[in-house]
Each structure stands twice: as C-alpha cells, then as structure tokens.
Protein backbone atom coordinates (compact mmCIF):
# COMPACT_ATOMS: atom_id res chain seq x y z
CA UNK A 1 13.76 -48.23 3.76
CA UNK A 2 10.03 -48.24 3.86
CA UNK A 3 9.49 -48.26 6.78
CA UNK A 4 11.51 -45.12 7.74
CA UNK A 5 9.43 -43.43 4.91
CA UNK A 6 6.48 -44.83 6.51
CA UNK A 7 7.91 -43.76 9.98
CA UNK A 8 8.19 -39.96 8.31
CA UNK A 9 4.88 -40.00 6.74
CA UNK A 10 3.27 -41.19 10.43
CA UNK A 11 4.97 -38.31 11.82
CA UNK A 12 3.57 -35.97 9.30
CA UNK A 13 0.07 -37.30 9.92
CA UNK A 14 0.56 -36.88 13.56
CA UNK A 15 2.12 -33.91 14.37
CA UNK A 16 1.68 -31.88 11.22
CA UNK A 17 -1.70 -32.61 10.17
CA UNK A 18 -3.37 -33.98 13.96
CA UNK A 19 -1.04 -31.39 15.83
CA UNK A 20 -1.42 -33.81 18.81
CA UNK A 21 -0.44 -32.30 21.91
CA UNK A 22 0.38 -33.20 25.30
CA UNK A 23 -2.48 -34.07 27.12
CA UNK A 24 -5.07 -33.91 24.74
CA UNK A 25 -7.43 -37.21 24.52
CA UNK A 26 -6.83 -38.67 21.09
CA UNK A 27 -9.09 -41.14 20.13
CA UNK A 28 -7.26 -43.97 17.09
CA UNK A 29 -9.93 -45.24 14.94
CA UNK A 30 -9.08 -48.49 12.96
CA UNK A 31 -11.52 -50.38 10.43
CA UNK A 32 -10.99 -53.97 10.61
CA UNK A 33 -9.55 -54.92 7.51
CA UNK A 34 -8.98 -51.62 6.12
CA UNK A 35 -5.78 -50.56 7.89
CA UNK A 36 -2.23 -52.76 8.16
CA UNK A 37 -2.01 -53.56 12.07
CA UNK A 38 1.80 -51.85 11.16
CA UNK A 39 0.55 -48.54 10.39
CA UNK A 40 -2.45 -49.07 13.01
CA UNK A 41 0.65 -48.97 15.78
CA UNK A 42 3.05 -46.37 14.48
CA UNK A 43 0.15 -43.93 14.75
CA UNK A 44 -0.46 -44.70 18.09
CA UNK A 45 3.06 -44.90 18.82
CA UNK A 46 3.15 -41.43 17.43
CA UNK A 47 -0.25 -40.21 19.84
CA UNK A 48 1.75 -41.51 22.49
CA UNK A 49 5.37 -39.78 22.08
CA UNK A 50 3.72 -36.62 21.81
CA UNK A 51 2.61 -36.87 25.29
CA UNK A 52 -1.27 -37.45 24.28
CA UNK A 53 -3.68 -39.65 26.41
CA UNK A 54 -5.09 -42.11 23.52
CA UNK A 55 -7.17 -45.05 22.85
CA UNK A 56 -7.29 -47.29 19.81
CA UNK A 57 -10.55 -48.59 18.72
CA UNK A 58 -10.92 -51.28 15.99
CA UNK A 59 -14.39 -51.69 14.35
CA UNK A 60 -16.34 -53.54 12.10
CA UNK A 61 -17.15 -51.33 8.60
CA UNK A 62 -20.18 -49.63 8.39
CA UNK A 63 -22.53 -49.35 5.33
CA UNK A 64 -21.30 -46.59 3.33
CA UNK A 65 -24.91 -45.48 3.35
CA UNK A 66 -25.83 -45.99 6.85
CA UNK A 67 -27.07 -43.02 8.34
CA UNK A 68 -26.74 -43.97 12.03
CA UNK A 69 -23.51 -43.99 13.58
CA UNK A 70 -22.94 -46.60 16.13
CA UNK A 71 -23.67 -45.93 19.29
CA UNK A 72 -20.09 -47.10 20.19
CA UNK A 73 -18.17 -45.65 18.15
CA UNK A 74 -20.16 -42.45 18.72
CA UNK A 75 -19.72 -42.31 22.52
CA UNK A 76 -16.35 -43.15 21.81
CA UNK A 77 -15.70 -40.01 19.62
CA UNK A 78 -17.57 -37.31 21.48
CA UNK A 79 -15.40 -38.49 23.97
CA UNK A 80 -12.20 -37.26 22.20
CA UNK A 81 -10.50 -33.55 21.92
CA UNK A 82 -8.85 -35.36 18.56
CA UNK A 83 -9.94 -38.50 16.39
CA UNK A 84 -7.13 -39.98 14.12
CA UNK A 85 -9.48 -42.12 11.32
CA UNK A 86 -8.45 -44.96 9.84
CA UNK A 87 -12.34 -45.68 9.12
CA UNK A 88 -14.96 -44.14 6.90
CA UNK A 89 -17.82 -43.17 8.64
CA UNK A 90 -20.60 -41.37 6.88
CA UNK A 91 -20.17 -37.78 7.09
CA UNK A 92 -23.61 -36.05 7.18
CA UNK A 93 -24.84 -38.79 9.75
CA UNK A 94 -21.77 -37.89 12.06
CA UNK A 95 -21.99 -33.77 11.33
CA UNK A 96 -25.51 -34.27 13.31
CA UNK A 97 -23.82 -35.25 16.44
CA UNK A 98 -20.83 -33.38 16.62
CA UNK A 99 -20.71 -30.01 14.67
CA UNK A 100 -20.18 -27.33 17.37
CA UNK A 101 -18.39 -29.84 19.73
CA UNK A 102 -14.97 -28.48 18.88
CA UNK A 103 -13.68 -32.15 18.62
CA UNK A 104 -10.84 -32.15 15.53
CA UNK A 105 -11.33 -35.39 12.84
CA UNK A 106 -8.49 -36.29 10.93
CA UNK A 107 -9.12 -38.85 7.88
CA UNK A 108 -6.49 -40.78 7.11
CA UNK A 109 -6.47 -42.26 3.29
CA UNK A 110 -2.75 -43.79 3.48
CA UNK A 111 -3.29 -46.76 5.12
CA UNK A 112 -0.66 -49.03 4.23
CA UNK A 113 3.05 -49.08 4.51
CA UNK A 114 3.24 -48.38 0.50
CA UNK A 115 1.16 -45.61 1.22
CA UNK A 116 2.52 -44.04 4.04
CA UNK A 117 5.84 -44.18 2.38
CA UNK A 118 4.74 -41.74 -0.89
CA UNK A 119 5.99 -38.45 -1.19
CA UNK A 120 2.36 -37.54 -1.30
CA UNK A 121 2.21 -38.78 3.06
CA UNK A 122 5.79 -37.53 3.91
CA UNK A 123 5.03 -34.14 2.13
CA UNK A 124 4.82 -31.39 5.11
CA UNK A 125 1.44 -31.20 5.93
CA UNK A 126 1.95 -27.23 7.22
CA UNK A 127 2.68 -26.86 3.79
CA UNK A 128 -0.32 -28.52 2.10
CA UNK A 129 -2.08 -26.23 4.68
CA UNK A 130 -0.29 -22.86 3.65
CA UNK A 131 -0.97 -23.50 -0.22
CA UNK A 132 -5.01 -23.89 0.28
CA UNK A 133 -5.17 -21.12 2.65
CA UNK A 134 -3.32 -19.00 0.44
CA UNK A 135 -6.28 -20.14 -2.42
CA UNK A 136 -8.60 -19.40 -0.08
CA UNK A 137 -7.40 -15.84 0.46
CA UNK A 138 -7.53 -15.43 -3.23
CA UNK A 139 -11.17 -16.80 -3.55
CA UNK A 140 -12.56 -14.85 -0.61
CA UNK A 141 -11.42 -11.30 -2.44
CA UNK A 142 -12.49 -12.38 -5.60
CA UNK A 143 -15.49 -11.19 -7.65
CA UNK A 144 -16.23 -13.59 -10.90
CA UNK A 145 -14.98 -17.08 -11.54
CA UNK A 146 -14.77 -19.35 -14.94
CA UNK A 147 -14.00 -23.15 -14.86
CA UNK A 148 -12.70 -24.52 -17.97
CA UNK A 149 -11.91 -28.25 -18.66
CA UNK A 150 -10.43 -30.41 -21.78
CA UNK A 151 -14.04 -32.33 -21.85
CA UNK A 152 -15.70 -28.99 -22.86
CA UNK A 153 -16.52 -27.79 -19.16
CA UNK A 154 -17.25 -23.77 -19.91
CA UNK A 155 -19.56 -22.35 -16.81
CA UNK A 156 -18.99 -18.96 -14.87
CA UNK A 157 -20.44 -17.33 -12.20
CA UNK A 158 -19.59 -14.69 -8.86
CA UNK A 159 -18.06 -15.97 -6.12
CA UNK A 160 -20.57 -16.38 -3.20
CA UNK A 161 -19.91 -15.36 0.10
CA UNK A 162 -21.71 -18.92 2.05
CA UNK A 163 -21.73 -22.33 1.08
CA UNK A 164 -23.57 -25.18 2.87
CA UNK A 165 -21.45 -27.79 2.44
CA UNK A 166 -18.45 -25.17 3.54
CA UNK A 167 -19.95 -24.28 6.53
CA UNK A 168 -21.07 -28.32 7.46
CA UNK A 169 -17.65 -29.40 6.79
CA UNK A 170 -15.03 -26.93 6.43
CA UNK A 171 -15.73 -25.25 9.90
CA UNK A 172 -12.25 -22.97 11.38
CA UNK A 173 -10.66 -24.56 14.47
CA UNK A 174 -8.04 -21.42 14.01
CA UNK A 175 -6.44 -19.16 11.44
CA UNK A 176 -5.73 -21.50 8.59
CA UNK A 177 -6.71 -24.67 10.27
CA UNK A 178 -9.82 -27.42 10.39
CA UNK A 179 -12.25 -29.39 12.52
CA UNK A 180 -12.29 -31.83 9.28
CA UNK A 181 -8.70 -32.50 8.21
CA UNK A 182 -7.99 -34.99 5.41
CA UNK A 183 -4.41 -36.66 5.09
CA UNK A 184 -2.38 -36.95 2.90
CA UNK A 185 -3.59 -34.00 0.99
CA UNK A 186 -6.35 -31.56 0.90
CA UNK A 187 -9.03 -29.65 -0.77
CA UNK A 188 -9.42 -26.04 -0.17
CA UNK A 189 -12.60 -24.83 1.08
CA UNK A 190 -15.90 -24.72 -1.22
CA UNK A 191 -16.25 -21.70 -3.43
CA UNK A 192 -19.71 -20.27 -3.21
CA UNK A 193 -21.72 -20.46 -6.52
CA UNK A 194 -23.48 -17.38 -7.16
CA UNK A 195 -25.71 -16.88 -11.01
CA UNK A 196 -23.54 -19.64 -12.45
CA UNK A 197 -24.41 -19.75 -16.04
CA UNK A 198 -22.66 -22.79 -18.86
CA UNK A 199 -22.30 -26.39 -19.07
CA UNK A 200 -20.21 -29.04 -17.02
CA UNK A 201 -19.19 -31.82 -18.58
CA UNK A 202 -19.27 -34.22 -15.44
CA UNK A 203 -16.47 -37.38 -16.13
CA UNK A 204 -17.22 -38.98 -12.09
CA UNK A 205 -18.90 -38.75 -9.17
CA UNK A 206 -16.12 -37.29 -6.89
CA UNK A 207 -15.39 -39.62 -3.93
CA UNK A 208 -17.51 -42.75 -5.58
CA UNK A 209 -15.58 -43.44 -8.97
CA UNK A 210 -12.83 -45.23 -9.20
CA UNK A 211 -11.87 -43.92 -12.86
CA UNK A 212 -13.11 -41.75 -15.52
CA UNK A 213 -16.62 -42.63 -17.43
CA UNK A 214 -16.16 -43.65 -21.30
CA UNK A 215 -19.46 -40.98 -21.75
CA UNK A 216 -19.58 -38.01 -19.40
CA UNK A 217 -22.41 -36.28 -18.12
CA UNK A 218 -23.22 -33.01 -19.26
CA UNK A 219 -24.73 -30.57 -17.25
CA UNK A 220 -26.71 -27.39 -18.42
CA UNK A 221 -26.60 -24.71 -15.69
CA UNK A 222 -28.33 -21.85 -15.70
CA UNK A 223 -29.15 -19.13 -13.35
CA UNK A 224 -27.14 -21.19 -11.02
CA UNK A 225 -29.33 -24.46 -11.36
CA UNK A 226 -29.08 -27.88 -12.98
CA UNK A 227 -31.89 -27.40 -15.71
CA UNK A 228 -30.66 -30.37 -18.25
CA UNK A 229 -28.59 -33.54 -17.78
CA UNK A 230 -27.67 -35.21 -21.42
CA UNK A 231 -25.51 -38.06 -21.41
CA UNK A 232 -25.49 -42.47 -21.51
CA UNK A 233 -26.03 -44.17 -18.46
CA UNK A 234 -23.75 -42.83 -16.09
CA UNK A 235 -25.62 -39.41 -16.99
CA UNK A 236 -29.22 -41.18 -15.91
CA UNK A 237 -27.49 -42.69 -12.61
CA UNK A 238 -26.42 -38.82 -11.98
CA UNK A 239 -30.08 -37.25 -12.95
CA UNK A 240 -31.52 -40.18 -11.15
CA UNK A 241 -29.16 -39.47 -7.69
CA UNK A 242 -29.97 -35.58 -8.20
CA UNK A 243 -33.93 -36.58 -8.89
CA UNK A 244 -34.09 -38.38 -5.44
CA UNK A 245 -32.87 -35.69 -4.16
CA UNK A 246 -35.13 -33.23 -4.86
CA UNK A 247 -37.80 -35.32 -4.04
CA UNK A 248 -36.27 -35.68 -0.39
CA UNK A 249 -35.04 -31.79 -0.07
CA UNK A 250 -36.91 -29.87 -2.16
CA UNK A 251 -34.98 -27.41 -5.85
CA UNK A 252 -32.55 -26.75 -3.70
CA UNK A 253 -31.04 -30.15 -4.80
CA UNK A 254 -30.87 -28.44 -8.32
CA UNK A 255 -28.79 -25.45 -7.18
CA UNK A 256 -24.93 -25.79 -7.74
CA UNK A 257 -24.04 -24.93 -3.76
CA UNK A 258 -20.54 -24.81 -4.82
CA UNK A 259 -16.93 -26.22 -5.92
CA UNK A 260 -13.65 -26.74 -4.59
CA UNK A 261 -10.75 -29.43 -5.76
CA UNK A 262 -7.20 -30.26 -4.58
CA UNK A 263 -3.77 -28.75 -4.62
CA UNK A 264 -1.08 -31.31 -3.19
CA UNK A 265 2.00 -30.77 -5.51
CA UNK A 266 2.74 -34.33 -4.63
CA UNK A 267 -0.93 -36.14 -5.28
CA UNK A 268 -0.42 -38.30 -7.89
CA UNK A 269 -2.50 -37.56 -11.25
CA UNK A 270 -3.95 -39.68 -13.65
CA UNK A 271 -2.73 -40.49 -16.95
CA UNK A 272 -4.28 -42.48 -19.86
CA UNK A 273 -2.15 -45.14 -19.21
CA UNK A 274 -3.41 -44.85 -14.87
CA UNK A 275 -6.92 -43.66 -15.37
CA UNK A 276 -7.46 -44.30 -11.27
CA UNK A 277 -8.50 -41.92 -9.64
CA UNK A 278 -7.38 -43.09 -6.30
CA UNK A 279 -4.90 -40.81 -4.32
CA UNK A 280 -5.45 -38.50 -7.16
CA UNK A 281 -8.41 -36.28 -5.46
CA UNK A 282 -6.41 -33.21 -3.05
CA UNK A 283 -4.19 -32.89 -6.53
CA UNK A 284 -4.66 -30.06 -8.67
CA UNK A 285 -5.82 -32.40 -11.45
CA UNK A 286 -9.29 -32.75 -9.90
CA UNK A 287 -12.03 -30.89 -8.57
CA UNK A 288 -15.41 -31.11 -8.25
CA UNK A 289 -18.95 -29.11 -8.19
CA UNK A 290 -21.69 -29.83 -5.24
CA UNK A 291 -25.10 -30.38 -6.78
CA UNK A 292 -27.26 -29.19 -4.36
CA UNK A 293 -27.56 -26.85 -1.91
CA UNK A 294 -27.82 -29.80 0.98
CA UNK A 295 -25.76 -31.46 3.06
CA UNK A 296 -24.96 -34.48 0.73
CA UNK A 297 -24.48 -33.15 -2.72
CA UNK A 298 -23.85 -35.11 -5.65
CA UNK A 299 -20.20 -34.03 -6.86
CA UNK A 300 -19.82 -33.55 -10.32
CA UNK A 301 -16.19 -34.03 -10.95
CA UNK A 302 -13.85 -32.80 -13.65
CA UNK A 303 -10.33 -33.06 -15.18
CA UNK A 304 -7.39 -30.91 -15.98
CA UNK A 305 -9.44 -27.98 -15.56
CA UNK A 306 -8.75 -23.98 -15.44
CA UNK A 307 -9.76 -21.69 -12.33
CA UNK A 308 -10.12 -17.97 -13.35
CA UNK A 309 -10.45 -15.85 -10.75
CA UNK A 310 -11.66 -12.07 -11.87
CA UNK A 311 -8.86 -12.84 -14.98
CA UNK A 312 -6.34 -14.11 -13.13
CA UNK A 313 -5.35 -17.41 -14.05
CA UNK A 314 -5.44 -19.97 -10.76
CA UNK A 315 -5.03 -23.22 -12.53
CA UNK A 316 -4.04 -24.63 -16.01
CA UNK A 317 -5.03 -27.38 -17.37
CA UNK A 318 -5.40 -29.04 -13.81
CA UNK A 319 -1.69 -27.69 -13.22
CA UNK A 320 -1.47 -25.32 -9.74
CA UNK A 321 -0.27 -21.78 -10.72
CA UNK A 322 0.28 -20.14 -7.79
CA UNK A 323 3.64 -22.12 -5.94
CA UNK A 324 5.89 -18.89 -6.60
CA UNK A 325 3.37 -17.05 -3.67
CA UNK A 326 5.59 -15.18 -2.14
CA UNK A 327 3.57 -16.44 1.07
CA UNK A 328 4.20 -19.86 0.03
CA UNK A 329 7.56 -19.16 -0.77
CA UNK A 330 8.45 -18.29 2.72
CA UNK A 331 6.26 -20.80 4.48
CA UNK A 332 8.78 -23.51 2.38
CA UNK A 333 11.88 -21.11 3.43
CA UNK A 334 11.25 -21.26 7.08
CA UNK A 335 10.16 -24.81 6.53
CA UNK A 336 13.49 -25.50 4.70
CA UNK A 337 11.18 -27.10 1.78
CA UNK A 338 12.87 -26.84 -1.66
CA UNK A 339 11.30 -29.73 -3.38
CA UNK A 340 8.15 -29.25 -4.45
C-alpha cells in the first residue's frame, strides 16, 4: 500500500509541482545517502512517462556552508530547462549563477517511501499553489499588518511593496507559479516590512532547528530594525549570526527585509508531545521573519501565530483562515478536492 501512496505522491511532485513536459530537459538530482534509490527511480520513471528528456545525477553532499557550487553539478544544471532536487545545495551561492536563466528548481523534502506516502506529498500540489497565491493577492492589496504569537510576539508594520529575499528567490515563471518550487508544501512569497515597530519573540532559526528553544530570543524592533536582542544562549548565537553580518554587509543586516510562513492544510504541526519541527515548515503553524535586508537572512521563526491584514484576520493561532475562498473553493471543485 505504500508504495501506491508513494507512486501518487511521485506523481504529484512530477506533474503537479515540476509540470514536466514533453521534451523539456529535466535534470534528477540525487544526494548520495540522502534519497532511497526507490524514490530516486520513481521520479525518474515519472520524468520519463511524461515524455521529458532527463538525466539523473548522484553526488556527494556539499558543506551546508560552502559557497561554491561544484563545477559539475553546476554545468550540469545550467544545462537543464527543469531540475528535480533531491540535494541541498546552498541557495545564495547557486542564485549567483542562475537567476535570470529561466531554468525551474524544484526541492524535494520527501525523500523516502514513508515520506512520499503522507497526505502532506499526495496532497494536489495545484492546490497548495492556489491557496498561497490567493494569500498573496491578499498581501499585495493590503495596507498594515500585525503578527501575534502565544510566546508574546506583538510587532506591526505596512506592507512593503519589494523584498530582497522575494525578488532573489521567489522570482514568477507565470501567473501563480515559481522558478524556486519547494515540495511537498510551500511558503507564500515574503511580505515586505515597511516601519515595523514591537518585539518578536524568536523560538528557532527557521530552516536550521530541529525543535523549539527552552529560552527564546527576543527581538526589539523599531523603526523597522533589530535595535535589542535579550535572551540565553540561543539569543547570543542569533545576535552573534546577525553581528557577523553586519560586519560583512553593512545595517542593512539589522533591517527586518521581511516575513512569510506556510499554508499546507496537510503539513504536519508540532505538538508538545512532537516538538520537531521537521515537515512542519510550509504549515500554517510556522513562519518566519528575514533579518536583514541581504541575500542570506537570519530567520527568526515563530509559533501558532496571528496574521492581520488591515483588520482582517489571516491566521489564528497558527490555524489558516482563509480555506472557504471562494477562489479556493472552486480551484478544489474543478479539482474534485473535498478533503482538506
């Protein structure tokens, strides 16, 4: 039985999420060790069904901090319309080389036959796709934001209309759809900060943590900026990450750029007695500010948080409130989606 599930949720990656089409060059990227061999060859099973001329390239993992790409695996990308990733490569270092190229990344996270089997992987990517661009809709004619959390998160700003991380890694292919696509889930696109003025009360470093700090972080902000960081040691590592920054880029590393979080109704969320935060980030349980105005922030992350949006309430208590869209509603009509 998993492995139909897994089937389905390979077929969601690939034609849902990659939209591979006939004759497109698809390039499969595999780390070594990282990826089951199983899932490794439904994917390019997949790739090849749907007509696509592909090539599978395993490789050796490469520092997380690294920030040259190797030359290989470079030449190997630029020379794909499509990359499916089963690999983490360090973004920044790759944005240098192939922003503008028009080549589409998709980043894999389930990478196991457990994984691809969750409702989270079979979930119809289209739809995942329709619920952030209908957030992002909302955002764009929006004025003033607040961001409330449990942990005593209470900031607020306007919603700006630019955001450098948005426009490194959030670039339009099309109407609704990416050049950097993350499966299972996704995030919607960064919210521009604009005279953001409060505290966050920081509980992880989005995308480094595996769970929740015992002490979070707390962040005074104030005319958009960092200007205090009070906390126990996992607020010095943040100051000290956000210190070396500004010492390499200048106050802009004190400027909150932006924020954005998750919205999969299937993502799983954490609970006191599952505190991991794995497979947990493109739910609407997490999100996350960028601290900095540069191309490798430091994310603040939060929990169970509310998103006002000039009054209207967008989130509650990390629970999406906008499934009864009527756009989203008929995206899961046409779709024949009734579960989720």
């Amino acid at each position: 039985m998993q492995s139909v599930r897994a089937r389905e949720g390979v077929q969601n990656l690939v034609k849902e999420c990659a939209e591979v089409k006939e004759g497109e060059r698809v390039l499969i990227l595999n780390e070594i060790g990282k990826v089951d061999p199983e899932i490794a060859d439904l994917v390019a099973e997949a790739v090849k069904a749907a007509g696509a001329e592909y090539h599978v390239l395993w490789g050796e993992s490469v520092e997380r901090g690294r920030k040259e790409i190797p030359s290989v695996l470079l030449g190997a990308f630029l020379a794909a319309d499509k990359v499916i990733a089963n690999y983490a490569l360090n973004r920044a270092a790759l944005d240098a080389h192939i922003r503008g190229k028009g080549i589409v990344q998709v980043n894999n996270g389930c990478r196991t036959a457990q994984q691809m089997s969750t409702p989270h992987a079979t979930f119809n990517w289209g739809m995942v796709k329709t619920i952030y661009s209908r957030l992002e809709e909302i955002f764009s004619e929006g004025e003033r934001w607040r961001i409330t959390s449990p942990a005593g998160t209470d900031i607020s700003g306007r919603v700006g209309k630019g955001s450098d991380v948005a426009d490194a890694y959030f670039a339009a292919e099309a109407e609704a759809s990416r050049f950097i696509r993350v499966f299972p889930g996704e995030v919607y696109t960064p919210v521009g900060s604009v005279d953001a003025e409060g505290t966050i009360v920081t509980e992880y470093i989005n995308m480094r943590d595996t769970a929740p700090w015992e002490q979070p972080a707390v962040l005074t902000v104030q005319g958009n900026r960092i200007v205090k960081v009070e906390g126990g040691d996992e607020a010095k590592r943040f100051e000290a990450e956000m210190e070396a920054n500004v010492t390499r880029f200048g106050e802009n590393a004190t400027v909150i750029d932006s924020w954005h979080g998750g919205m999969s109704p299937k993502a799983r969320v954490p609970t006191e007695e599952n505190r991991a935060l794995a497979g947990a980030t493109s739910g609407a349980a997490m999100m996350h500010f960028h601290a900095g105005r540069i191309l490798e922030p430091v994310s603040a992350g939060i929990l169970f948080h509310t998103i006002e949006v000039d009054g209207r309430k967008l989130y509650e208590g990390g629970k999406l409130l906008i499934l009864d869209d009527p756009k989203i509603q008929e995206a899961a009509r046409r779709s024949g989606i009734e579960d989720f």
